[in-house]
Protein backbone atom coordinates (compact mmCIF):
# COMPACT_ATOMS: atom_id res chain seq x y z
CA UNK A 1 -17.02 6.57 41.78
CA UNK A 2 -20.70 7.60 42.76
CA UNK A 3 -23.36 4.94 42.48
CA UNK A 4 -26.60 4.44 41.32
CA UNK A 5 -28.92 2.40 43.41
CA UNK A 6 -32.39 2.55 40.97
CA UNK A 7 -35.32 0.71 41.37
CA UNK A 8 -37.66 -0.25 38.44
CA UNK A 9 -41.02 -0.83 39.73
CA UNK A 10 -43.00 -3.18 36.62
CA UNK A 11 -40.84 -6.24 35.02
CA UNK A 12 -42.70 -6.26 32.34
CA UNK A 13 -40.64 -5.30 28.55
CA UNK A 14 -40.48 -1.72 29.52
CA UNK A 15 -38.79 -2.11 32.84
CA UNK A 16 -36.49 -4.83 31.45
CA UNK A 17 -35.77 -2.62 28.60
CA UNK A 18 -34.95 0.20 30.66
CA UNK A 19 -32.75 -1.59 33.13
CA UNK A 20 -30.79 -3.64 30.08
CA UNK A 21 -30.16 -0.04 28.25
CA UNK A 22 -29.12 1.68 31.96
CA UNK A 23 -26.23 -0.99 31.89
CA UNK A 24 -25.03 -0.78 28.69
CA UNK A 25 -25.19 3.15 28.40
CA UNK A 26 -22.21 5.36 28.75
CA UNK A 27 -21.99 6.83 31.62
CA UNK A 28 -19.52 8.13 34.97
CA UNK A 29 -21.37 5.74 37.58
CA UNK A 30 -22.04 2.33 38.70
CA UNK A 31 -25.30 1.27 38.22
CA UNK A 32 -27.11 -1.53 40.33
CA UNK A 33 -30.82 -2.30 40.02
CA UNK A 34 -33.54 -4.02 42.10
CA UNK A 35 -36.49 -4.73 39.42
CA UNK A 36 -40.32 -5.47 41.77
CA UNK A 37 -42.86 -6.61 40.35
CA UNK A 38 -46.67 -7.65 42.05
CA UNK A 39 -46.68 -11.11 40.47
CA UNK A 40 -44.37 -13.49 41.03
CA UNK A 41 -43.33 -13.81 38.12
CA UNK A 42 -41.61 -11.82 35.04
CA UNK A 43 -42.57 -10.70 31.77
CA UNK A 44 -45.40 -8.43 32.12
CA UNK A 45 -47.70 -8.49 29.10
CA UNK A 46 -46.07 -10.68 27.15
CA UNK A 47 -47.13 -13.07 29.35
CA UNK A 48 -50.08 -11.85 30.68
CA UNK A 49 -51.39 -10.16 27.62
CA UNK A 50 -50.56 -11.79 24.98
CA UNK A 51 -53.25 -14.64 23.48
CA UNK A 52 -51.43 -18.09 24.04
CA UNK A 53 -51.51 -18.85 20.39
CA UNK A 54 -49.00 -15.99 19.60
CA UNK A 55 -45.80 -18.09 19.91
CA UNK A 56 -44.14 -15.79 17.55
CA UNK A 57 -44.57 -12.87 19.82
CA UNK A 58 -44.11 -14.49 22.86
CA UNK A 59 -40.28 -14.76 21.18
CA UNK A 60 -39.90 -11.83 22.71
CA UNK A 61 -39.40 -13.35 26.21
CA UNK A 62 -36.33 -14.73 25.07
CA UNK A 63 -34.73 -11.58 24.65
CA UNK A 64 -35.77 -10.40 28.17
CA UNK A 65 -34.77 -13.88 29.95
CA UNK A 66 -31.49 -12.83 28.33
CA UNK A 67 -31.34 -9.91 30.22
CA UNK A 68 -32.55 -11.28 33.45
CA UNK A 69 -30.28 -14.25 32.92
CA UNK A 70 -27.16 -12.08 32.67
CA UNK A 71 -27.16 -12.15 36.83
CA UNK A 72 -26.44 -8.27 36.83
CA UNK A 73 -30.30 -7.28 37.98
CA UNK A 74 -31.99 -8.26 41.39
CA UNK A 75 -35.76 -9.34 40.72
CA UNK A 76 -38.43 -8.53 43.50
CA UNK A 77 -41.74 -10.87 42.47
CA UNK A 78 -45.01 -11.18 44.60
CA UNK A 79 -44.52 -7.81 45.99
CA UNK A 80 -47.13 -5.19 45.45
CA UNK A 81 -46.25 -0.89 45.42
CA UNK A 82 -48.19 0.85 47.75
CA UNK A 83 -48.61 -2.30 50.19
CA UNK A 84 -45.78 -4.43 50.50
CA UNK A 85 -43.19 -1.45 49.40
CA UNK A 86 -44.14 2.48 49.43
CA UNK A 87 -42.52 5.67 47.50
CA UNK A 88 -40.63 6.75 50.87
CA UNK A 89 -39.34 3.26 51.29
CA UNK A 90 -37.77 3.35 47.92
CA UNK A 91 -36.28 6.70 48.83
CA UNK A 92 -34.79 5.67 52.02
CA UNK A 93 -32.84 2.83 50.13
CA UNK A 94 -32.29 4.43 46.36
CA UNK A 95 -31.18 7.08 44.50
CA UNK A 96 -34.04 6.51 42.03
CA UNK A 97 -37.48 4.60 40.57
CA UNK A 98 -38.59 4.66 37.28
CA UNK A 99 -42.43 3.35 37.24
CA UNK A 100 -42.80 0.75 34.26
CA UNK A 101 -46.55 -0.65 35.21
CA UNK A 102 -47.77 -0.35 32.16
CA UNK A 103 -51.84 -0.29 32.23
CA UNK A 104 -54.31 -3.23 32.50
CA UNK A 105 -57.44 -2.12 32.64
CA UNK A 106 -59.58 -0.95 30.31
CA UNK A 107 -60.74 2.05 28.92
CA UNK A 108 -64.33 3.03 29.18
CA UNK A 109 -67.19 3.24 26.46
CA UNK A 110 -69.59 5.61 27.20
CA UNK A 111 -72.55 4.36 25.18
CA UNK A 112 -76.15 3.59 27.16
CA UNK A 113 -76.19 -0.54 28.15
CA UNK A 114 -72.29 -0.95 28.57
CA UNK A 115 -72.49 -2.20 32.05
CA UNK A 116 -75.14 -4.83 31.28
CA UNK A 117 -75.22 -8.54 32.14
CA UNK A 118 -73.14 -9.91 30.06
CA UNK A 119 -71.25 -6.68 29.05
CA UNK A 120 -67.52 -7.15 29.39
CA UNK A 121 -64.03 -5.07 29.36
CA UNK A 122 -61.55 -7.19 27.00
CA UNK A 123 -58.91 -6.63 29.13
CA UNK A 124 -60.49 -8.40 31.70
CA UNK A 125 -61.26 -11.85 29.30
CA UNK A 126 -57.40 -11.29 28.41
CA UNK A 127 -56.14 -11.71 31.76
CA UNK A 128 -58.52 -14.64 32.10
CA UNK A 129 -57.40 -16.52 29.03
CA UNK A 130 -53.44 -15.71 30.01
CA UNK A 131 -54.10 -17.58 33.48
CA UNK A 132 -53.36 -13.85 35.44
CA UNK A 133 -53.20 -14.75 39.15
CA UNK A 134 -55.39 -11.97 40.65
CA UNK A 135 -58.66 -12.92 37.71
CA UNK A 136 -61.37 -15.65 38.30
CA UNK A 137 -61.05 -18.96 37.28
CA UNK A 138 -63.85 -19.42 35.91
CA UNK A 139 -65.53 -17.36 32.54
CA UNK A 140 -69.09 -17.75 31.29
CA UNK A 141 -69.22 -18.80 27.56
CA UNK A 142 -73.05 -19.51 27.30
CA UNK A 143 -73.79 -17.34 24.68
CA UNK A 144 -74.08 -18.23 21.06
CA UNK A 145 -73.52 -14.84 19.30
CA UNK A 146 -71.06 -12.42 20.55
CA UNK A 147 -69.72 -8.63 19.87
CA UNK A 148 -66.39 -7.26 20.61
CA UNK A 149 -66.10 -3.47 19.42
CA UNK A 150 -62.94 -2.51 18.76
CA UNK A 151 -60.75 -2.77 15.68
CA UNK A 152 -56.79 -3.36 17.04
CA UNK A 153 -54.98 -6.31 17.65
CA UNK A 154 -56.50 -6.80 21.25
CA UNK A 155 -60.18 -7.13 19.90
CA UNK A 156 -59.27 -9.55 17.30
CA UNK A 157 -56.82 -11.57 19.96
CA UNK A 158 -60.20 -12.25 22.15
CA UNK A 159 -62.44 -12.42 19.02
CA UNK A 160 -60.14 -15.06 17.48
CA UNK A 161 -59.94 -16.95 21.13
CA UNK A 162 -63.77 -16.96 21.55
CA UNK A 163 -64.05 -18.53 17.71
CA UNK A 164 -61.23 -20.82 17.79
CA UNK A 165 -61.82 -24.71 18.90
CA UNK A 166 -60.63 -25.69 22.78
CA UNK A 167 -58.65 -28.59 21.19
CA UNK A 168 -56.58 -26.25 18.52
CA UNK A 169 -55.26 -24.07 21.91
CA UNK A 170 -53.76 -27.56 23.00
CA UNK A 171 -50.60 -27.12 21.78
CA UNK A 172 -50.44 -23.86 23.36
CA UNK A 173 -49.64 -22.76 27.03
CA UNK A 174 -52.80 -22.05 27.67
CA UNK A 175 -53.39 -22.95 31.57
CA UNK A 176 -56.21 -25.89 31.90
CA UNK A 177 -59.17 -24.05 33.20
CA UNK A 178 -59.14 -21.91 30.73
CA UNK A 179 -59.40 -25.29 27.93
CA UNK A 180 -61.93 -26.02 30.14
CA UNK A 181 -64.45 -23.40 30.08
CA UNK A 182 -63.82 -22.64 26.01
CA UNK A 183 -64.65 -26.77 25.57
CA UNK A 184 -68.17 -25.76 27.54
CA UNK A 185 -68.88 -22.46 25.14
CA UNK A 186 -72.10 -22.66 23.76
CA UNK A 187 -70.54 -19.44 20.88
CA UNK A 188 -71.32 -19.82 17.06
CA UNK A 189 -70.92 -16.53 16.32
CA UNK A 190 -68.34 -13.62 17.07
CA UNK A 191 -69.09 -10.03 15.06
CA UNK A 192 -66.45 -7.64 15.36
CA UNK A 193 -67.41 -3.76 14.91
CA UNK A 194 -65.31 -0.76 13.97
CA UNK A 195 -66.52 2.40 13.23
CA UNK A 196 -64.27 3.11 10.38
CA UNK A 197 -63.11 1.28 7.30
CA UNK A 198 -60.69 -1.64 6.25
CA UNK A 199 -58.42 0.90 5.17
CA UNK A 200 -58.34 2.77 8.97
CA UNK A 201 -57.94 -0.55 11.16
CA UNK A 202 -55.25 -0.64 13.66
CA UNK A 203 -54.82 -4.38 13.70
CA UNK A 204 -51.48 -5.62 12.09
CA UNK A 205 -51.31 -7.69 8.79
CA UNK A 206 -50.31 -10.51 11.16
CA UNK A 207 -52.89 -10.65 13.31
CA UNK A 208 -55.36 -10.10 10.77
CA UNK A 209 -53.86 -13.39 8.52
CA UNK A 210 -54.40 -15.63 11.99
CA UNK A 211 -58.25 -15.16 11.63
CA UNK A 212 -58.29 -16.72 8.20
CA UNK A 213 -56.41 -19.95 9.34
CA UNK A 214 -58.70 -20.81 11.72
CA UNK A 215 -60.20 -24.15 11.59
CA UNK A 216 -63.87 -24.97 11.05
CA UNK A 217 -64.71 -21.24 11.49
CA UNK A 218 -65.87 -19.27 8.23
CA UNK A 219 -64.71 -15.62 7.96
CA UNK A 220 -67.42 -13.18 7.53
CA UNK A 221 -67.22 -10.07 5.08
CA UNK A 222 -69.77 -7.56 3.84
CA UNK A 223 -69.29 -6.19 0.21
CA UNK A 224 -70.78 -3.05 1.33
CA UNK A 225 -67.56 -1.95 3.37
CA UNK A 226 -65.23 -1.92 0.46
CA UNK A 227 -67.16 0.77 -1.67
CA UNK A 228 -63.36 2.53 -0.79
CA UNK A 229 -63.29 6.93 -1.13
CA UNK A 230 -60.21 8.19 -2.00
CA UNK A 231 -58.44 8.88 1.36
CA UNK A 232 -58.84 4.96 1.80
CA UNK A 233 -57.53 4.04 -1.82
CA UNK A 234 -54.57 6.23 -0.58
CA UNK A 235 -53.61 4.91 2.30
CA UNK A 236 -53.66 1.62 0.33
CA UNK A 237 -51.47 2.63 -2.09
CA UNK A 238 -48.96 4.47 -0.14
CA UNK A 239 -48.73 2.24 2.90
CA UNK A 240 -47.29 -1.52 2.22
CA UNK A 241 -48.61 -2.93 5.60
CA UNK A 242 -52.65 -1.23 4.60
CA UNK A 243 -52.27 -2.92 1.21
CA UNK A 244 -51.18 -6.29 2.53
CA UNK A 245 -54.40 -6.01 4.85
CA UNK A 246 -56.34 -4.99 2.30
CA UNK A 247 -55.39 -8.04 -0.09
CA UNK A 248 -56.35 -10.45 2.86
CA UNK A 249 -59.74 -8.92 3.08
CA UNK A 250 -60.22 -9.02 -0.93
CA UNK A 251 -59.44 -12.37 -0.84
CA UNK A 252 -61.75 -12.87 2.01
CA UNK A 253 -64.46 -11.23 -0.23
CA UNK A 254 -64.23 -14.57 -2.57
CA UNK A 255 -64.93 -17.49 -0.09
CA UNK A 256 -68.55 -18.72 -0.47
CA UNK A 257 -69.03 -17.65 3.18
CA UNK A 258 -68.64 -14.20 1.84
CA UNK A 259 -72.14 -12.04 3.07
CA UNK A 260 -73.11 -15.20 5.14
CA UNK A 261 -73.70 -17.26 1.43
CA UNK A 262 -72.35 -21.22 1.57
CA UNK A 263 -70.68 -21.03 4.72
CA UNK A 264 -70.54 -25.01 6.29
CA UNK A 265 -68.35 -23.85 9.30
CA UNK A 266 -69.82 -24.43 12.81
CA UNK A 267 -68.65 -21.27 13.67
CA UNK A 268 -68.46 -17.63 11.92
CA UNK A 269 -66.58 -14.58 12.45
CA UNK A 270 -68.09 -11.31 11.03
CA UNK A 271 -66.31 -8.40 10.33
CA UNK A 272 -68.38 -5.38 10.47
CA UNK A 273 -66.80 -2.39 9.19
CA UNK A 274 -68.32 1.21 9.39
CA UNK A 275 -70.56 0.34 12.45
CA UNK A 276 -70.36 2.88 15.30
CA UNK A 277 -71.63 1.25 18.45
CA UNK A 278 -74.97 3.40 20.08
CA UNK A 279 -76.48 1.50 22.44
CA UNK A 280 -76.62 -2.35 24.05
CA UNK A 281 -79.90 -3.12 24.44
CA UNK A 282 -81.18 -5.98 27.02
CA UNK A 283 -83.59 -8.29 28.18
CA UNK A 284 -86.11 -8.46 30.93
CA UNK A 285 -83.28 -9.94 33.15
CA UNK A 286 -80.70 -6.77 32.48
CA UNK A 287 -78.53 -8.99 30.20
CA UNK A 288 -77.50 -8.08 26.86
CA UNK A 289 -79.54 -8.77 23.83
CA UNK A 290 -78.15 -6.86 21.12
CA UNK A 291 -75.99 -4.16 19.93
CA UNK A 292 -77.14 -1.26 18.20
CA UNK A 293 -75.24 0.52 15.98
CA UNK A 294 -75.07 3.56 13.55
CA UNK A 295 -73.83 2.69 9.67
CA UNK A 296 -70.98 5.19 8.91
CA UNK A 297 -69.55 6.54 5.34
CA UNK A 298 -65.42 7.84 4.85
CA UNK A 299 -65.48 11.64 5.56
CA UNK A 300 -62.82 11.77 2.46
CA UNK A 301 -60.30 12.78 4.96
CA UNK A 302 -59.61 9.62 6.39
CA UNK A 303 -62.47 9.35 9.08
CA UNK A 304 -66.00 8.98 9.25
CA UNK A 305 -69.27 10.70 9.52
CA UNK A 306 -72.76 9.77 10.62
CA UNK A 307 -75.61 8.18 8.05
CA UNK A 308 -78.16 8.04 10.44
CA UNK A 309 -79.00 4.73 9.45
CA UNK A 310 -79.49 2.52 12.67
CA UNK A 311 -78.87 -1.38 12.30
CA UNK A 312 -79.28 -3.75 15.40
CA UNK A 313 -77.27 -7.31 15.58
CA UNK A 314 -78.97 -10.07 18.42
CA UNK A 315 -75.78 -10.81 20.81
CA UNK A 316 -76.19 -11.86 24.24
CA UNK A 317 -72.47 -11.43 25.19
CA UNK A 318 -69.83 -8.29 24.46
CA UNK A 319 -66.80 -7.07 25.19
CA UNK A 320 -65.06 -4.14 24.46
CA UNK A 321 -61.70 -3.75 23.48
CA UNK A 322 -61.29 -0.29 22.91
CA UNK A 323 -57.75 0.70 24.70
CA UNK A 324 -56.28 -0.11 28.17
CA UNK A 325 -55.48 2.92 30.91
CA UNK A 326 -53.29 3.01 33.54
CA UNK A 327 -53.67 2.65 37.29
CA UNK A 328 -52.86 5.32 39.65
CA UNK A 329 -49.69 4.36 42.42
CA UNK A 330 -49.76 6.09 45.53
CA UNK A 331 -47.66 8.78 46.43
CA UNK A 332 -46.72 9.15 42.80
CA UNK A 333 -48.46 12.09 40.44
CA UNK A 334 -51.72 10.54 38.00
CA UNK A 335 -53.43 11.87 35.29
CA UNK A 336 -57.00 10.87 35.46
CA UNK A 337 -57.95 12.07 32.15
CA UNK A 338 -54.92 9.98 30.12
CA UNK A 339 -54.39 7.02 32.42
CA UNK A 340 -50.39 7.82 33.08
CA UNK A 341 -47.92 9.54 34.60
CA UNK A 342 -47.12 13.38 34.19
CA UNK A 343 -43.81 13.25 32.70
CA UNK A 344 -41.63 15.32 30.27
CA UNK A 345 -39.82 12.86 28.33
CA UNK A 346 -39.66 10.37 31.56
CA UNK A 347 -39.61 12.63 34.04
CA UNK A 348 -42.24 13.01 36.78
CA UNK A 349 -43.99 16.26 36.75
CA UNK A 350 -46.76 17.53 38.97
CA UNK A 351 -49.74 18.08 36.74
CA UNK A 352 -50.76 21.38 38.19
CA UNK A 353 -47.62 23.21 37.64
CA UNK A 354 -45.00 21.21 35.81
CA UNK A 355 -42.65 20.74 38.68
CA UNK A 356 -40.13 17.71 38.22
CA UNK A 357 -40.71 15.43 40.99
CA UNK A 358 -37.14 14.74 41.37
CA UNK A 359 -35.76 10.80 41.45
CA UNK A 360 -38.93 9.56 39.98
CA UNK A 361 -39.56 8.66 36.29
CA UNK A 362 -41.70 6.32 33.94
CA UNK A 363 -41.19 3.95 30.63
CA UNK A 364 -43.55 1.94 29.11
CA UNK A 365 -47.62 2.77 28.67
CA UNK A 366 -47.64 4.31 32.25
CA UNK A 367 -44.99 6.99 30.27
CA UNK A 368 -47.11 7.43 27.24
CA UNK A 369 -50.67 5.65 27.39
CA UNK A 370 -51.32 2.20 25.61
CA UNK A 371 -50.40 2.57 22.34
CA UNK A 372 -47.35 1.06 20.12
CA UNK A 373 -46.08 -2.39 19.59
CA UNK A 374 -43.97 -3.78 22.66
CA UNK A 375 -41.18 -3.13 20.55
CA UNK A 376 -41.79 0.73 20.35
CA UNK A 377 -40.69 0.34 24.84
CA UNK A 378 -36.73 0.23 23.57
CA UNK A 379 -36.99 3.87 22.40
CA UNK A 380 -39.08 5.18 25.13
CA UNK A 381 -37.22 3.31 27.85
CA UNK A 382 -33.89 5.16 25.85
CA UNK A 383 -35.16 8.50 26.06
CA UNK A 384 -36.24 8.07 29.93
CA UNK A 385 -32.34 6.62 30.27
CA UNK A 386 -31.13 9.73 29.22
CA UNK A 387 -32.90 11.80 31.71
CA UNK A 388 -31.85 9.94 34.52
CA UNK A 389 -28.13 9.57 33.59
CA UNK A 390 -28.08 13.64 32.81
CA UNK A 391 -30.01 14.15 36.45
CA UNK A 392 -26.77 12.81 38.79
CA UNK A 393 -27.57 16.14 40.56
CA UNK A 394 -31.06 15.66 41.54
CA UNK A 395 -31.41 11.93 42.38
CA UNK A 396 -32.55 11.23 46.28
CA UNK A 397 -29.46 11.04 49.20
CA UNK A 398 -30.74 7.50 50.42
CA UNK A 399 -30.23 6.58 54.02
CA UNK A 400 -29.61 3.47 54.09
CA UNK A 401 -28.61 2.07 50.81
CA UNK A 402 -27.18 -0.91 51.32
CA UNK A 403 -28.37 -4.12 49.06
CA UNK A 404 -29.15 -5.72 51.80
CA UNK A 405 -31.40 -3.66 53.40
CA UNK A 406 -34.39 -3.79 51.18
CA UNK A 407 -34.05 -7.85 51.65
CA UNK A 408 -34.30 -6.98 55.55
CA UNK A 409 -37.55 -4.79 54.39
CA UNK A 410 -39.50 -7.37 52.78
CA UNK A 411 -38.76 -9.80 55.51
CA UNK A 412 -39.66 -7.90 58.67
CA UNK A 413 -43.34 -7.37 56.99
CA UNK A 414 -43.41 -11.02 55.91
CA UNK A 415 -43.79 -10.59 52.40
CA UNK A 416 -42.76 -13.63 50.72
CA UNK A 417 -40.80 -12.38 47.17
CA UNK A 418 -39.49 -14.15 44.55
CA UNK A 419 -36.34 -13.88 42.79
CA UNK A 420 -35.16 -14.97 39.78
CA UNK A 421 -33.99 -18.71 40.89
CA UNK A 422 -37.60 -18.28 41.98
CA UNK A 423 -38.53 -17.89 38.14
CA UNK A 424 -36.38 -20.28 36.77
CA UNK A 425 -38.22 -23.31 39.20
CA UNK A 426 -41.82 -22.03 38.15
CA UNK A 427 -40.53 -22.17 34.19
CA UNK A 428 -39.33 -25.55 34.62
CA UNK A 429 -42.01 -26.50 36.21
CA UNK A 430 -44.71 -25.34 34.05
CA UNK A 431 -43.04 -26.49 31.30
CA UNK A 432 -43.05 -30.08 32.87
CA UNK A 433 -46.43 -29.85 33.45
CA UNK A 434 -46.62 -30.08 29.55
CA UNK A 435 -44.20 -32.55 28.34
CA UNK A 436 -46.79 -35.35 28.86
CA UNK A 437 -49.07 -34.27 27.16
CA UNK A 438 -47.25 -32.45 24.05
CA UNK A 439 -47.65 -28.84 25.65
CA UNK A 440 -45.27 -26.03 25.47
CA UNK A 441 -46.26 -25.73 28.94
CA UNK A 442 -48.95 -25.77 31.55
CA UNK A 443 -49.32 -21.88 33.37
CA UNK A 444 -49.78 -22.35 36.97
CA UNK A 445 -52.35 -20.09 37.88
CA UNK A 446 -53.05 -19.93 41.35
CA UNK A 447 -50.76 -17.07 42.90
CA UNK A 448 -50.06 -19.02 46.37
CA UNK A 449 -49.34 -22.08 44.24
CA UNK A 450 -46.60 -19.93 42.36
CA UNK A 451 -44.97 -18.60 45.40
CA UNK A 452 -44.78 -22.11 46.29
CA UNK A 453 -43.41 -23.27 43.53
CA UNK A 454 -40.78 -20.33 43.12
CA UNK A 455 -39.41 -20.35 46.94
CA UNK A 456 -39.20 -24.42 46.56
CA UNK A 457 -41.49 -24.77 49.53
């Protein structure tokens, strides 16, 4: 019986998806499957982009340390594509890769003042607030009033974090220099701006419900964003998760902090709806001062247009959280303008003529770009399985394929991996890190300190 050596570079959801529904599907080979990933250890976004206060969602993980747990998939952590491993490597030792990276940086905002003092991506502030290895330590929370543009789940992850009291995170595993430096912010205020209405926001009726249960910080709403047109009392009427938004809002719209009236919080969040971001102004020192922005009105079509009124709100931090885009990997094909890989339906193309780039595929937001739940990976990663089983014919001729041989790699250029024992000393450990102290756990940060702590050195 032929078999299928396939590596999965990214062991994040997507790659774990892929590699769970690979063993499971029907098929006329043996499968076996070496999963790398550049930290040293699992999970991807879930744990490195996901706000520490989403226990729920961090369920997830459960499900994949089910998979991992099963013993039928190698992992490769701490070892970097392009550096440690390259695309010929991987062809001298599989049959196939599929490319589940997903994307972690974040997408631009061309508007004049962006790249101010002070002026941050959100993806960045995630990575710092979910203890990522390769991010400083250390974040500056000395402003009082804050913006983050954006109206999805991301922007109201960080604008929730940045309101939300150090002490109410204890519980959480958030990692303790980042309980540090939100003790030390100076913030009362956090303004969230979208350009379009309540009815058009991308957030989820979960994340939106979070904001109103947080403690000692009043939620901010202005009546004059719920003047709704008729596209917007549509979509609330014919979609149950835009009317179950829409209900938390209206009863936001009662509080006595409504339009900043009776509010005794030490802390506010504003939502500002129908604000289109124009500028950032700054101050004699290049740091930001304020946001400008231009008022919008519903189109009656479901988006906005232009009033040509101007308002300005006094901020001296922002961040935007307007999308993440992928990272290029050498060797493989990139599209600059979308942030992924060319692919028909998981399969590698060349972008300037649509050639399949035979043996290599992608799953995940590398596949499609950075939108959909984590969930929405099970379907994608399906349709990229399908591909590969259907491509027997075209897969690489590997010289040396051997499971052995990629261990003999790694350790003739001294790169120190982890495996999945590796995993399963870090999780206990982190996890007694917090039982003193009533944590679900304490993330170890520092990258050497987890390859320590993995190889039991």
């Amino acid at each position: 019986m032929t078999k299928l050596r396939l590596a999965i570079v990214g062991a994040g959801p997507a790659g774990i998806y892929a590699a769970d529904i690979l063993l499971k599907a029907e098929r006329k080979f043996d499968v076996a499957i070496d999963l790398f990933d550049q930290l040293p250890a699992p999970y991807g976004l879930v744990r490195y982009g996901v706000a520490p206060d989403h226990p729920r969602i961090k369920g997830i993980i459960n499900a994949l340390r089910d998979v991992l747990d099963r013993g039928d998939i190698r992992i490769f952590g701490n070892v970097r594509f392009g550096e440690d491993i390259t695309l010929d490597d991987l062809k001298r030792h599989y049959n196939a890769v599929i490319f589940a990276t997903g994307a972690i940086k974040d997408a631009d905002l061309d508007i004049p003042g962006i790249d101010a003092v002070g002026s941050y991506g959100a993806a960045d502030f995630v990575s710092w607030y979910d203890g990522h290895p390769d991010f400083p330590r250390e974040w500056p929370l000395d402003a009082s009033a804050v913006a983050v543009i954006g109206n999805g789940n991301v922007a109201l992850d960080v604008a929730r974090v940045l309101a939300k009291h150090a002490e109410d995170l204890l519980v959480t595993e958030i990692p303790d220099n980042v309980h540090a430096g939100l003790v030390a912010s100076q913030i009362t205020d956090v303004h969230v701006f979208g350009r379009r209405g309540p009815a058009q926001v991308k957030f989820t009726p979960l994340e939106l419900r979070e904001l109103g249960e947080l403690r000692d910080v009043d939620l901010v709403v202005y009546d004059e964003d719920f003047d709704y047109d008729e596209a917007s009392k549509a979509a609330i009427a014919s979609n149950k998760q835009v009317m179950v938004m829409d209900r938390v809002l209206q009863s936001w719209r009662q509080r006595p902090s409504v339009n900043n009236v009776g509010g005794e919080a030490s802390r506010r969040l504003h939502l500002h709806f129908y604000a289109k971001p124009i500028s950032v102004k700054t101050d004699e020192s290049g740091r930001v001062s304020a946001l400008v922005y231009e008022r919008t009105r519903p189109d009656d079509e479901g988006g906005v247009v232009g009033t040509g009124e101007f308002r300005e709100v006094p901020i001296q931090q922002l961040y935007r959280a307007v999308g993440y885009f992928g990272s290029p990997l050498p060797g493989v094909p990139f599209d600059k303008k979308h942030g992924v890989i060319p692919n028909h339906e998981g399969q590698a193309i060349r972008k300037d003529s649509n050639e399949r780039v035979s043996g290599v595929y992608a799953t995940g937001w590398i596949k499609r770009g950075p939108v959909g739940l984590i969930g929405h990976t099970k379907s994608d990663a399906m349709e990229t399985i399908s591909h590969l089983i259907n491509d027997q014919g075209s897969w690489w001729t590997p010289e040396d394929p051997a499971p052995e041989a990629i261990v003999a790699l790694l350790a003739e250029r001294g790169v120190a991996w982890t495996d999945l024992d590796g995993w399963h000393r870090l999780d206990q450990h982190e996890i007694a890190l917090g039982e003193p102290h009533g944590r679900a756990r304490v993330k170890v940060v520092d990258r050497d300190e987890m390859v320590r702590v993995s190889r039991g050195e």
